[in-house]
C-alpha atoms as a PDB file:
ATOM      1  CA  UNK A   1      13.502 -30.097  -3.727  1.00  0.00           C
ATOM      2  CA  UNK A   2      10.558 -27.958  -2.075  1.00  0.00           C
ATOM      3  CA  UNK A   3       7.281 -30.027  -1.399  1.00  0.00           C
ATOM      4  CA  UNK A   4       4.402 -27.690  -2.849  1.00  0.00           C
ATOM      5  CA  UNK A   5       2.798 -28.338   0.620  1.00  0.00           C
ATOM      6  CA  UNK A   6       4.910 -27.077   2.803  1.00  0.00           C
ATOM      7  CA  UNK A   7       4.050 -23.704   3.222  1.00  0.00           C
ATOM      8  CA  UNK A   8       2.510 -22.241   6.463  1.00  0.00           C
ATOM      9  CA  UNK A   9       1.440 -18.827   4.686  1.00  0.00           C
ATOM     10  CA  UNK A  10      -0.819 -17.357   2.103  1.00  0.00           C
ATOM     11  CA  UNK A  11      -0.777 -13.873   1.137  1.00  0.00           C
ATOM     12  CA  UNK A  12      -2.970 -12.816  -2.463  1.00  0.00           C
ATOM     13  CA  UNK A  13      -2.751  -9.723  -4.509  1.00  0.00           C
ATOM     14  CA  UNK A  14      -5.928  -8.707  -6.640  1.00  0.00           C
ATOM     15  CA  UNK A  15      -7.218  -5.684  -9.068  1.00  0.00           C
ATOM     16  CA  UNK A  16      -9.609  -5.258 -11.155  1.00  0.00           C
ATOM     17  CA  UNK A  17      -8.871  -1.726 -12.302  1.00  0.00           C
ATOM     18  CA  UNK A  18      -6.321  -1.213 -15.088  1.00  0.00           C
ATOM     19  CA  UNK A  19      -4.475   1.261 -13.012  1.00  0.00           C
ATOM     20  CA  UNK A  20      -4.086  -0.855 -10.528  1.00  0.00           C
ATOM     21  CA  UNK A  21      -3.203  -3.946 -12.681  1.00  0.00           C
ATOM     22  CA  UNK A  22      -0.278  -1.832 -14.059  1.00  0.00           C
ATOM     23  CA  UNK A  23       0.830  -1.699 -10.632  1.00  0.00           C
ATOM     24  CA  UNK A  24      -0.264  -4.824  -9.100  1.00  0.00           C
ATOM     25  CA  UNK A  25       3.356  -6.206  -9.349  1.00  0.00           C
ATOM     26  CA  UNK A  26       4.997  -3.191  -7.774  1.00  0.00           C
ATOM     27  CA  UNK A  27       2.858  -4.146  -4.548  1.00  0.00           C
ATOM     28  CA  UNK A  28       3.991  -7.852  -4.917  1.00  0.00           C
ATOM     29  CA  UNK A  29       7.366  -6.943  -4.893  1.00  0.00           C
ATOM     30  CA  UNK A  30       7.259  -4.098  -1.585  1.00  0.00           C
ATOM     31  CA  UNK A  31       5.449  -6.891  -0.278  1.00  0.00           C
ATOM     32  CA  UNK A  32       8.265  -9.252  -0.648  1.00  0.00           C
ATOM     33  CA  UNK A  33      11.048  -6.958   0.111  1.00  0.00           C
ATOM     34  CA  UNK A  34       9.005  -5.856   3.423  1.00  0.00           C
ATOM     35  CA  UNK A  35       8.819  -9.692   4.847  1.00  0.00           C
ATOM     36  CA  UNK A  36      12.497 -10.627   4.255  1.00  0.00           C
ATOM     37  CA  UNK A  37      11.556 -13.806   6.854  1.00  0.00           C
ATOM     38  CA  UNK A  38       9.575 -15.599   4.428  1.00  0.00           C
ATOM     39  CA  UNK A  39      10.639 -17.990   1.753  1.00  0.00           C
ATOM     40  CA  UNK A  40       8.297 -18.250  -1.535  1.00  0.00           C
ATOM     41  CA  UNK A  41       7.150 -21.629  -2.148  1.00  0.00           C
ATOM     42  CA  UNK A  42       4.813 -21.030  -4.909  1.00  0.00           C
ATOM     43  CA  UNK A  43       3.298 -18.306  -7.178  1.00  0.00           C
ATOM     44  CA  UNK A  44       0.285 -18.702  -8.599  1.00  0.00           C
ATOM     45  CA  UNK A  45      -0.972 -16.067 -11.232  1.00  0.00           C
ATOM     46  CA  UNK A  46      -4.563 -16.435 -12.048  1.00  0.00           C
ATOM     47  CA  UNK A  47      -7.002 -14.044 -15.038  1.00  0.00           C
ATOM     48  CA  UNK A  48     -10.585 -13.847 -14.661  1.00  0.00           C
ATOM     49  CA  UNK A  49     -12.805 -11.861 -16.242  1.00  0.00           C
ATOM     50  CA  UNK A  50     -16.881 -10.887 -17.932  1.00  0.00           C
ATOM     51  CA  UNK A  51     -17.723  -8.279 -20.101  1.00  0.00           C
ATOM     52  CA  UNK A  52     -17.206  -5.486 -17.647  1.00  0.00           C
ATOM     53  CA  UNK A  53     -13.882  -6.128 -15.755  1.00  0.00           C
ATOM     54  CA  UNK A  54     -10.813  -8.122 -15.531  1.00  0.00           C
ATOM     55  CA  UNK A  55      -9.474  -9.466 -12.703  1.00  0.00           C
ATOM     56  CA  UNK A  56      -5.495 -10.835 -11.894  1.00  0.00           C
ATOM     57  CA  UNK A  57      -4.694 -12.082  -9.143  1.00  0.00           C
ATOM     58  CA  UNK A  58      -1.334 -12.880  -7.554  1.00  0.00           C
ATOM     59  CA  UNK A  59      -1.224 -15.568  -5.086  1.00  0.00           C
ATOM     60  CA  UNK A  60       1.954 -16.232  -3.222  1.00  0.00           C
ATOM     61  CA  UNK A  61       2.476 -19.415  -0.808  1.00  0.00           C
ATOM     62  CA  UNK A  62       5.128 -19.049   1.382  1.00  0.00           C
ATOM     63  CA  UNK A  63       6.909 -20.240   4.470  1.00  0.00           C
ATOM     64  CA  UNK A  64       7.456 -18.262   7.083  1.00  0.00           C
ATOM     65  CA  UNK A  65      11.041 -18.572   9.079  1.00  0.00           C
ATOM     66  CA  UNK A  66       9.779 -19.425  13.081  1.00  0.00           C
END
């Protein structure tokens, strides 16, 4: 089992345009595929928004192999 805490890396994805919502995930995963050396720990998908915009973030917690 993988302790939540043991990371040693933090990378986050954000938009707040729909175009770049759509494609938000794309980025997460050229990201991922680009850093083979890292493990994910964690994802963390958070929503925000106010009557003008909406916001997603992708938050990834990873370990990185030393």
């Amino acid at each position: 089992m993988t302790v939540i805490n043991d990371f040693n890396g933090v990378k986050v994805f954000s938009a707040t345009m729909a175009q770049e919502r759509e494609h938000l995930g794309e980025k997460v995963t050229d990201w991922i595929r680009n850093n083979p050396d890292v493990e994910i720990i964690n994802t963390v998908v958070t929503q925000s928004s106010d009557e003008a915009f909406h916001c997603i973030a992708i938050t990834l917690f990873f370990k990185e192999q030393v």
